[in-house]
Protein backbone atom coordinates (compact mmCIF):
# COMPACT_ATOMS: atom_id res chain seq x y z
CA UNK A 1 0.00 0.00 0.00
CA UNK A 2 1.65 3.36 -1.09
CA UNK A 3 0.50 6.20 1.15
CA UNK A 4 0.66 9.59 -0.84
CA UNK A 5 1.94 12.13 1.48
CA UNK A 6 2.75 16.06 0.87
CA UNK A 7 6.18 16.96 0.39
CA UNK A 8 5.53 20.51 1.72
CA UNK A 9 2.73 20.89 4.13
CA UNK A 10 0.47 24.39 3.41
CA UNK A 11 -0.07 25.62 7.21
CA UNK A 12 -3.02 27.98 6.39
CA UNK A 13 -5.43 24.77 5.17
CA UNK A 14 -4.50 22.84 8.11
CA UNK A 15 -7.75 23.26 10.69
CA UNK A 16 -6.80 22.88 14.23
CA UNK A 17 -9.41 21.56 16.26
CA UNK A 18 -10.32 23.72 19.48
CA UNK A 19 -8.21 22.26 21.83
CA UNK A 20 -5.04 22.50 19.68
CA UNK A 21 -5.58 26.40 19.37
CA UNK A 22 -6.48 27.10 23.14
CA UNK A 23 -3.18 25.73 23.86
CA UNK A 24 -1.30 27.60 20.92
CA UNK A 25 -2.87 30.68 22.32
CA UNK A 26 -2.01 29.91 25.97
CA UNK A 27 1.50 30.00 24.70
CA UNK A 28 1.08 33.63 22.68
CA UNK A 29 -0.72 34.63 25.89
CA UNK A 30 2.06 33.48 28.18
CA UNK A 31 4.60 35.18 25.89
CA UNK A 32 2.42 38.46 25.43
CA UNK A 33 2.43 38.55 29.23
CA UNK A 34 6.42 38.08 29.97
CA UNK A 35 7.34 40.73 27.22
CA UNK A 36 4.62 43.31 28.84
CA UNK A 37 6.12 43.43 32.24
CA UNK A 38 8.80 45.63 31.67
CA UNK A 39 6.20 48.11 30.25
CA UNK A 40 4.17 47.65 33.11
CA UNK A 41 6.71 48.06 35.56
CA UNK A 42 8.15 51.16 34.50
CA UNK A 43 3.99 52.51 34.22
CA UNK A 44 3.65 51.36 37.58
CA UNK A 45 7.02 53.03 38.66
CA UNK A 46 6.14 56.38 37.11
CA UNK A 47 2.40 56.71 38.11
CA UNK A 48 4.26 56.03 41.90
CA UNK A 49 7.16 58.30 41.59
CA UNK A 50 5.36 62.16 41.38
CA UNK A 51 2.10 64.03 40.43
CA UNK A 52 3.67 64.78 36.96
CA UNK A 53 4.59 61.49 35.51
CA UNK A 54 1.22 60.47 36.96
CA UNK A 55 -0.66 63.06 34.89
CA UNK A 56 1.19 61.91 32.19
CA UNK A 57 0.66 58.26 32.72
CA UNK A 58 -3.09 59.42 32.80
CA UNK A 59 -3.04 61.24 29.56
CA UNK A 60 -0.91 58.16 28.51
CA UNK A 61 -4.04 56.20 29.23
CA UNK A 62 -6.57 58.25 27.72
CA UNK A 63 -4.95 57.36 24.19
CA UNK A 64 -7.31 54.65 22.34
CA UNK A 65 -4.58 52.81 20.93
CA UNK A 66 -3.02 52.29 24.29
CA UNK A 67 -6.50 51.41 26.30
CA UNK A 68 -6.69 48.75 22.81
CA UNK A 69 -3.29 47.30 24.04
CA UNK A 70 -3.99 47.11 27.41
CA UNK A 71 -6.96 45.14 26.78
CA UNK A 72 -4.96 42.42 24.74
CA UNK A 73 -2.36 42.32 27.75
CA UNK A 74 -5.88 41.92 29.83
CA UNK A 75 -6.87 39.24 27.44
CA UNK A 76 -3.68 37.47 28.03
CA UNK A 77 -3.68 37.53 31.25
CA UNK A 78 -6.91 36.52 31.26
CA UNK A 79 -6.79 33.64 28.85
CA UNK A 80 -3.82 32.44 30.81
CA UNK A 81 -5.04 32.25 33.21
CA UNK A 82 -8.44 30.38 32.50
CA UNK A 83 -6.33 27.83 30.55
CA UNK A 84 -3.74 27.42 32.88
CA UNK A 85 -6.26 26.33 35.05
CA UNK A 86 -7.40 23.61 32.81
CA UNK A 87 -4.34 21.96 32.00
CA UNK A 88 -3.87 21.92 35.95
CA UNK A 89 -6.86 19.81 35.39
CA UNK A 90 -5.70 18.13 32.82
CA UNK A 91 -2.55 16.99 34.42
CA UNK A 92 -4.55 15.52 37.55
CA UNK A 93 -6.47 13.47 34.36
CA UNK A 94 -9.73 15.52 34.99
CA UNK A 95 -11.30 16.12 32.06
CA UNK A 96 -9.22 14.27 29.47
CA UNK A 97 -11.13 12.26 27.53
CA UNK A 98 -12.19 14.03 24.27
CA UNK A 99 -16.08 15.56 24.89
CA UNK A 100 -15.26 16.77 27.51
CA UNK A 101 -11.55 18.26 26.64
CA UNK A 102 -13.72 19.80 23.46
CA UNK A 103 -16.11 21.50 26.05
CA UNK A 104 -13.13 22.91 28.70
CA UNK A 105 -11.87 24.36 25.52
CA UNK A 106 -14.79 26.20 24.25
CA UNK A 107 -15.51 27.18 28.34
CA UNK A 108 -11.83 28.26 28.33
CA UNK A 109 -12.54 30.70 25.22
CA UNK A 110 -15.72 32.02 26.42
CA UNK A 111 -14.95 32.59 29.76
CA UNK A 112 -11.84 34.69 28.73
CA UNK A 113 -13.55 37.14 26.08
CA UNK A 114 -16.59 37.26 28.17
CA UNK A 115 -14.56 38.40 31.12
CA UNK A 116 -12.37 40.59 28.56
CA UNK A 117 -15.50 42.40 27.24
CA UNK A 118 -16.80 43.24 30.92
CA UNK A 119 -13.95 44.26 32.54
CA UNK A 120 -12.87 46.52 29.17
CA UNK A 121 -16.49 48.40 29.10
CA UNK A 122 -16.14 48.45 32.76
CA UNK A 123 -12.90 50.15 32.86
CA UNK A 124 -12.57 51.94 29.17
């Protein structure tokens, strides 16, 4: 029998399934999260340090397309968190079999952009 396989795979027609792209985006979250700290820190630091930077981390704030990347760093951390919590889970072989892994996965992405949404119209 002579299987007929690709010499070069095409990434963009290969479909994930749910569960393979909550964990791709727990990485991408996880990175997103370590490589905002510093920026986060040295907010943090100036909004501490005297009234002036924190007027200016204020006015900072007030700029759309910085409120737009603090709510992907809030989606991160967010998304992180919800999926670190169910490969914890996972790893105690809760929830492992496949209907069930389907449904943590579809729980992990609503729960996330649900929480995303609130907490962004809450605080924008």
């Amino acid at each position: 029998m002579k299987k007929t396989r690709p010499k070069h795979l095409d990434l963009r027609q290969i479909r994930f399934p749910l569960p393979a792209i909550v964990s791709g985006l727990h990485r991408i979250s996880g990175a997103l999260l370590v490589l905002s700290i510093p920026f986060i820190l040295y907010a943090l630091e100036g909004s501490l340090s005297s009234a002036e930077r924190f007027a200016a981390f204020k006015s900072c704030i007030g700029n759309p397309v910085v409120k737009l990347g603090l709510l992907v760093v809030l989606w991160g951390l967010l998304h992180h968190a919800c999926a670190g919590t169910r490969f914890l889970l996972m790893d105690i072989h809760k929830g492992v079999d496949l209907p069930t892994a389907r449904f943590s996965a579809k729980l992990v992405m609503a729960v996330s952009l649900t929480l995303t949404v609130v907490i962004g119209v809450v605080a924008w």
